[in-house]
Protein backbone atom coordinates (compact mmCIF):
# COMPACT_ATOMS: atom_id res chain seq x y z
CA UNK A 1 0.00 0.00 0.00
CA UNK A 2 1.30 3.33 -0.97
CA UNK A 3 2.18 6.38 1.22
CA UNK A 4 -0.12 9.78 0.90
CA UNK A 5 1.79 12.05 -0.73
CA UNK A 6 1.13 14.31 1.64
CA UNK A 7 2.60 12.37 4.61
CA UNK A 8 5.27 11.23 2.35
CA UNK A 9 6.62 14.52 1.92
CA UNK A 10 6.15 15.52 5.16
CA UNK A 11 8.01 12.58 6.40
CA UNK A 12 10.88 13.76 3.43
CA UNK A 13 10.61 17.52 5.03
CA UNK A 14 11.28 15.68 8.91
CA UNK A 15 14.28 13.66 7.96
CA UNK A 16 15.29 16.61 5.59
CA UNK A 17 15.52 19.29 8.66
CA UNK A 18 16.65 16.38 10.80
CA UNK A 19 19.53 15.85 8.87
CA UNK A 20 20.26 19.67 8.08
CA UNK A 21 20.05 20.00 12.17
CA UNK A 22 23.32 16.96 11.89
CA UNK A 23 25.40 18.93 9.70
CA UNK A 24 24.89 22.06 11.61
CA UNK A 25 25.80 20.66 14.71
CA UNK A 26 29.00 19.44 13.45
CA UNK A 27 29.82 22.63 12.29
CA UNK A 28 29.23 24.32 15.54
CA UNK A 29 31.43 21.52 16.95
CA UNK A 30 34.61 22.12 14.83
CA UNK A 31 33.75 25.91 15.96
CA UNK A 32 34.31 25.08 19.51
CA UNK A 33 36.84 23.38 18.74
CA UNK A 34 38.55 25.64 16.91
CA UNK A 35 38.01 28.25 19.63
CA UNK A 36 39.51 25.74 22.19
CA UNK A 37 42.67 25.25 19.80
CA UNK A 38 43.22 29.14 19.73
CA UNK A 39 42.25 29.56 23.56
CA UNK A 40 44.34 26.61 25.25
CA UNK A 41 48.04 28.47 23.73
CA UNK A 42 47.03 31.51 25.05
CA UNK A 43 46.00 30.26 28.53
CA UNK A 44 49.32 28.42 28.29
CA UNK A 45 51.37 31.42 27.07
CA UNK A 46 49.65 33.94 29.77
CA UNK A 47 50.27 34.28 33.95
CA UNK A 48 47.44 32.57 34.99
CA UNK A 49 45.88 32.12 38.82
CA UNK A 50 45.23 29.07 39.98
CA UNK A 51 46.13 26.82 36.17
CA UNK A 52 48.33 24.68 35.10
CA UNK A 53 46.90 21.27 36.28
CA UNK A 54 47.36 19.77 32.09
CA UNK A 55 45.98 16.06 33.02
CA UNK A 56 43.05 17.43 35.40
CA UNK A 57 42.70 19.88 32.17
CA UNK A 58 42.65 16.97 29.94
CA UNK A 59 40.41 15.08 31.75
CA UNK A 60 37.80 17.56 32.10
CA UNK A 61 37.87 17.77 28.05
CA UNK A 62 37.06 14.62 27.43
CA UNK A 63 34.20 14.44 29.70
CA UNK A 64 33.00 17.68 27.71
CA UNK A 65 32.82 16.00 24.58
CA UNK A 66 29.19 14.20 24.99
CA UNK A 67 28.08 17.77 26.56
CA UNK A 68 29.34 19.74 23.98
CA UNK A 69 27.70 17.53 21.38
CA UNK A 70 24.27 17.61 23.09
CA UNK A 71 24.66 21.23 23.30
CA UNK A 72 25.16 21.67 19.37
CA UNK A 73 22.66 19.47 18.39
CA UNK A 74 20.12 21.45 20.58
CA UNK A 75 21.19 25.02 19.32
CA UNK A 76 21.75 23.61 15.59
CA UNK A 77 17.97 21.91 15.64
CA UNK A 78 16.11 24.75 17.64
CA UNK A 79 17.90 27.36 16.51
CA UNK A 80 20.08 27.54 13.45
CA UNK A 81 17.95 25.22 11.00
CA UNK A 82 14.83 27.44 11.68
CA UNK A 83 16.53 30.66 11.33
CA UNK A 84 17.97 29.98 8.07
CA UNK A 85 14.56 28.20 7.02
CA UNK A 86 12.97 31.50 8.01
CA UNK A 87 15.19 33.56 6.37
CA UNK A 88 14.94 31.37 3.18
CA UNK A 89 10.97 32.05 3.32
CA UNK A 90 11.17 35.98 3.77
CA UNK A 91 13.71 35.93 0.95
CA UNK A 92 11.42 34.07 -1.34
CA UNK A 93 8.25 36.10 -0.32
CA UNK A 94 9.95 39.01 -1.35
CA UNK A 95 12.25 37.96 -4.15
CA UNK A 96 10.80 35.12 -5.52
CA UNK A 97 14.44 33.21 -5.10
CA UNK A 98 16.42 32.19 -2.21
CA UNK A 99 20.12 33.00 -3.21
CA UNK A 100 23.13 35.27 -3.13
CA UNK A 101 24.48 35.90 0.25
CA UNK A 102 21.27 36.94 2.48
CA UNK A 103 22.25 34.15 5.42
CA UNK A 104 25.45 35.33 6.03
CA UNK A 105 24.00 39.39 6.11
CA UNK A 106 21.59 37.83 8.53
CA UNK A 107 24.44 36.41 11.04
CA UNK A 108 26.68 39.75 10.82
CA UNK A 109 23.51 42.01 11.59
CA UNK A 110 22.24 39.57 14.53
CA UNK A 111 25.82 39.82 15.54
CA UNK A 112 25.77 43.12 15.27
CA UNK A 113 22.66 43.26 17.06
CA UNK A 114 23.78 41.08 19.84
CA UNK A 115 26.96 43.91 20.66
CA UNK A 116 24.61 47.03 21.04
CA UNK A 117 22.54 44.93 23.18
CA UNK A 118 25.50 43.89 25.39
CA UNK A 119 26.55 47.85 25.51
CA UNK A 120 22.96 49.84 25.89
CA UNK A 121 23.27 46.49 28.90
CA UNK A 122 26.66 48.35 30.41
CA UNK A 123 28.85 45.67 29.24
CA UNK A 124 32.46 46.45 28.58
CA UNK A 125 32.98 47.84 24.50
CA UNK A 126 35.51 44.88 24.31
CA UNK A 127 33.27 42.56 25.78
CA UNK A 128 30.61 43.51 23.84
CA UNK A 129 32.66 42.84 20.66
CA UNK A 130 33.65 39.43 21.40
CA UNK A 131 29.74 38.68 21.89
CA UNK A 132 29.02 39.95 18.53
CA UNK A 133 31.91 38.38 17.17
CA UNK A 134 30.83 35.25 18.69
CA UNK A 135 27.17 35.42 17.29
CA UNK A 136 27.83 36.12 13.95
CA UNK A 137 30.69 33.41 13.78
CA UNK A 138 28.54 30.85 15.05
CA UNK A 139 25.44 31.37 12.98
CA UNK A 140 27.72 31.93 9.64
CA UNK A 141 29.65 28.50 10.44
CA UNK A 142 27.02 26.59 11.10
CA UNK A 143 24.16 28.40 9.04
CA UNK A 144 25.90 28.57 5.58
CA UNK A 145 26.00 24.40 5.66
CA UNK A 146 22.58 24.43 5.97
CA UNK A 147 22.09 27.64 3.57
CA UNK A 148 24.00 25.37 1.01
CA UNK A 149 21.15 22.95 0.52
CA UNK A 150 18.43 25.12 0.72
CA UNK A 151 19.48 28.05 -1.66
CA UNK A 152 17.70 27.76 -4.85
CA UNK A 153 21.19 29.01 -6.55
CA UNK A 154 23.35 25.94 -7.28
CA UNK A 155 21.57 24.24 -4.20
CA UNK A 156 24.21 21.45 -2.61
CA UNK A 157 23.22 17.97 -1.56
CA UNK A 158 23.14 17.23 2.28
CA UNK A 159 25.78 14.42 1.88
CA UNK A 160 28.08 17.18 0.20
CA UNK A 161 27.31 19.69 2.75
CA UNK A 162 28.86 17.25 4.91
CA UNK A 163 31.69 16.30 3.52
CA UNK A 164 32.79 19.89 3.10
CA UNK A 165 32.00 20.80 7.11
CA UNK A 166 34.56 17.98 7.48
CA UNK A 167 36.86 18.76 5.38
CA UNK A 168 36.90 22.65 5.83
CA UNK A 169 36.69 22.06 10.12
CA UNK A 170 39.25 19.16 9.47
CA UNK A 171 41.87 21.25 7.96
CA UNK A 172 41.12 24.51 9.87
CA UNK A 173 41.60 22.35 13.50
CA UNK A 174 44.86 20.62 12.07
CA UNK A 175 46.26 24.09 10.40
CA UNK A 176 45.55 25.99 14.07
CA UNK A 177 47.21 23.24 15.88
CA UNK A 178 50.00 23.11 13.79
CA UNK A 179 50.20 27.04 14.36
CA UNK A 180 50.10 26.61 18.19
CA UNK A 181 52.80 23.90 18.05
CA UNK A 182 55.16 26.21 15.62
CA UNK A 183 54.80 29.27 18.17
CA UNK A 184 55.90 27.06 21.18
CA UNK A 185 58.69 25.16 19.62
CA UNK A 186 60.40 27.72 17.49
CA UNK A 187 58.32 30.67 17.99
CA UNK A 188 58.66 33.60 20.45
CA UNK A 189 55.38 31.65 22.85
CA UNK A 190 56.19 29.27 26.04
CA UNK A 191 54.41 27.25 28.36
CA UNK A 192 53.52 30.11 31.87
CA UNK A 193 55.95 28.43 34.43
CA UNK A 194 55.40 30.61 37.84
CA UNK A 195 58.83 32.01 39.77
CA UNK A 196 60.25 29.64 41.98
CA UNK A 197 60.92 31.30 45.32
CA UNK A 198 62.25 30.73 48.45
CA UNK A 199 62.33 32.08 52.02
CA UNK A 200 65.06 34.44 51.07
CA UNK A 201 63.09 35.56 48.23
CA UNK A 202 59.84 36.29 50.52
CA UNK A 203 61.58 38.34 52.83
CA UNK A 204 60.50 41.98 52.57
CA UNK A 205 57.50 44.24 51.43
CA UNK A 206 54.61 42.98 49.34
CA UNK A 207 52.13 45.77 48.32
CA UNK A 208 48.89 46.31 46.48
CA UNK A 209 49.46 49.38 45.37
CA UNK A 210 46.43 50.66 46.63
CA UNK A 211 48.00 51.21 50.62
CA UNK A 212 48.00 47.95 51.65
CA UNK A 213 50.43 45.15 51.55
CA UNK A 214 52.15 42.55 54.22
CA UNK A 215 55.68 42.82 55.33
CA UNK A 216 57.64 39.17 56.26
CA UNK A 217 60.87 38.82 58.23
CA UNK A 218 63.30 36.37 58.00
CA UNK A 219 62.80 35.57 61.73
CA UNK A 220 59.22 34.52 60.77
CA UNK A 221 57.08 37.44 61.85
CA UNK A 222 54.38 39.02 59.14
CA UNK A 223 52.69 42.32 59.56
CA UNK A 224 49.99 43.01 57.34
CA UNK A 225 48.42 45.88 56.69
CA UNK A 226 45.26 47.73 55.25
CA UNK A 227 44.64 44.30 53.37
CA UNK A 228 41.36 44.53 51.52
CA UNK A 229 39.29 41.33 52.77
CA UNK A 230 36.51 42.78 50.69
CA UNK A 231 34.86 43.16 47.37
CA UNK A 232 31.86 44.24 46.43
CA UNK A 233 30.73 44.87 42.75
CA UNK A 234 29.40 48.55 41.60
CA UNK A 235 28.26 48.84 38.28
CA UNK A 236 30.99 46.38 37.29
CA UNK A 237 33.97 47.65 38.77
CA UNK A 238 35.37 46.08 41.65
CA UNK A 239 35.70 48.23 44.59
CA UNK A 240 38.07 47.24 47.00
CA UNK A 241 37.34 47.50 50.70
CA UNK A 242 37.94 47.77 54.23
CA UNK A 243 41.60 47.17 55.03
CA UNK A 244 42.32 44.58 57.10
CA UNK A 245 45.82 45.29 59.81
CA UNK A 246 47.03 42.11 61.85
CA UNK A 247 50.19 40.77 62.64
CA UNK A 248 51.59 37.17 63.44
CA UNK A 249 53.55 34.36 61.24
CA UNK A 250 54.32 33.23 57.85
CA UNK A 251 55.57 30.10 56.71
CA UNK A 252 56.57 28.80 53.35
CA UNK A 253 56.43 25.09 52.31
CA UNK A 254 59.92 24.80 49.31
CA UNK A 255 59.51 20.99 49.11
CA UNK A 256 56.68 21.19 46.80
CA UNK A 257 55.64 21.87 42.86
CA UNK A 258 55.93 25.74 41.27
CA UNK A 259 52.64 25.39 40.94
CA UNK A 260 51.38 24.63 44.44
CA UNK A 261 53.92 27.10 45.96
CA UNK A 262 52.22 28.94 49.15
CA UNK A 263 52.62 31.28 51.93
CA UNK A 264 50.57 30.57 54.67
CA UNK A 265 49.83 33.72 57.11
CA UNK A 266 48.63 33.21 60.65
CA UNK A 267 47.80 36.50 63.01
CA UNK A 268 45.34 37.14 65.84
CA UNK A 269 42.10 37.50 63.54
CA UNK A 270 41.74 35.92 60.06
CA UNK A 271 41.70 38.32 57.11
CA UNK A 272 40.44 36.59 54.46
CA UNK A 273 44.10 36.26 52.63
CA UNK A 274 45.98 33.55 55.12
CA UNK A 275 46.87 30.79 52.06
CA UNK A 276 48.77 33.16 49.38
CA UNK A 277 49.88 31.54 46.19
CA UNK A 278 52.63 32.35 43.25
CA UNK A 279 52.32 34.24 40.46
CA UNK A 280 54.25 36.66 38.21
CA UNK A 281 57.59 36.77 36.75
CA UNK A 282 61.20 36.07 38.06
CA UNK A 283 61.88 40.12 37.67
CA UNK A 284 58.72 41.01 39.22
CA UNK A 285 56.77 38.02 41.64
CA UNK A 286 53.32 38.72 42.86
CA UNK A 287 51.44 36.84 45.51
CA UNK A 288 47.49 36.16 45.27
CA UNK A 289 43.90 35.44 46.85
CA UNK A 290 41.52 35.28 45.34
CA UNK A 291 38.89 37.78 47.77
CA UNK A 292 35.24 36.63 47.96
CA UNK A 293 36.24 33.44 45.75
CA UNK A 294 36.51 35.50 42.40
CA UNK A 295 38.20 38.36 42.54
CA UNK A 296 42.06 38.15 41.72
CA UNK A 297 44.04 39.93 44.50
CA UNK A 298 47.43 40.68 43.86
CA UNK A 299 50.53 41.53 45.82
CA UNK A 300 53.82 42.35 44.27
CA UNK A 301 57.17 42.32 45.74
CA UNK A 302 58.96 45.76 46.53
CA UNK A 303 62.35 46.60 45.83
């Protein structure tokens, strides 16, 4: 017995926009990863607080991978294959064809869109620019797949679609790795290593900058003072505040990783900032908290 034709093509039109939602998803997959390949040289390259743990990094990766897929195939299937479907309708209302380049105009106005939002919002001008930058490189990677088959111009078969997601994504992972491996191994980038110090090194003045700072003897006694145990959040700055004076002991632990180097404070009342870790350069160490569990604070060594 034969199929409606009716149900038939809807059927067609389900397992069309199911597979459209597959190739999307892919390419918002070789996007991430793509933006992981670009971000994980310059954490590497850059002083960071509290990094450096590669296998725990590693690790937490590869558990991402099922997450990151379920993610993309929810945006791709919700979002992208209805928003280029939609703009493929308006375009034909209006123009009678679906061609030219009207998909990827769409993704550089919603990203553009997306960045006066974040500033009429009070969001940082650079912060707004990496949102836009973000919207309309996500909807134009893993729109235009999509836009391929459906564009009454030279339309391209799903299967093709495909194959050129993978082979584009393929070669634009492999030619950024192969970047980021150049730029550490004979390029002017290297792996963050914080200063090694010892109790020789720690002896002296640490400041904020701001009026506060700790002083450490050699005999063992610390003095801190006007230490700011406190941060609270105005209109996104960070405003830094009340100081915090007590004076007691320091000890430092040598026997241990660069990364897990500490100080470790004790006075008559707890200021927040009792565990200090490494960070910096050899010319110029620092010491950091981080105050109310986000915000970086930073002491650096006086000459």
């Amino acid at each position: 017995m034969m199929r409606p034709l009716r149900a038939a093509a809807a059927e067609d039109e389900s397992v069309s926009r199911w597979a459209q939602a597959g190739t999307a998803s892919l390419a918002l997959c070789f996007e991430v990863l793509l933006a992981g390949a670009v971000y994980v040289p310059v954490w590497a390259a850059e002083p960071d607080a509290g990094g450096g743990d590669w296998g725990l990094f590693g690790f937490f990766l590869l558990a991402m991978v099922p997450v990151v897929w379920g993610v993309c195939r929810i945006l791709a299937g919700v979002g992208v294959v209805p928003l280029v479907r939609l703009v493929g309708s308006l375009v034909r209302r209006r123009r009678g064809r679906y061609g030219g380049w009207w998909f990827p105009a769409f993704a550089a106005v919603a990203g553009l869109a997306t960045g006066l939002s974040c500033l009429m919002a009070g969001a940082a001008p650079a912060s707004a620019g990496w949102a836009a930058l973000a919207v309309a490189g996500a909807l134009t990677g893993a729109g235009v797949p999509v836009w391929w088959t459906l564009r009454d111009e030279r339309p391209v078969p799903l299967p093709d679609a495909r194959e050129r997601v993978w082979l584009s994504g393929g070669l634009g992972f492999t030619a950024v790795v192969a970047a980021g491996v150049l730029l550490f191994t004979v390029g002017p980038l290297h792996v963050y290593r914080p200063p090694v110090l010892t109790p020789a090194r720690l002896v002296g003045v640490w400041a904020d900058g701001h009026g506060g700072g700790v002083r450490l003897e050699s005999d063992g006694f610390m003095e801190a003072v006007r230490l700011h145990d406190r941060a609270t959040h105005d209109g996104g700055r960070v405003v830094l505040g009340p100081g915090c004076t007590v004076s007691g002991t320091w000890s430092f632990d040598a026997d241990v990783g660069e990364r897990q180097q500490e100080v470790r404070t004790e006075g008559g009342k707890s200021c927040g900032t009792e565990q200090w870790s490494v960070l910096g350069t050899d010319h110029d160490p620092q010491l950091y908290v981080f105050v109310d569990g986000s915000d970086l604070y930073t002491l650096t060594k006086q000459r």
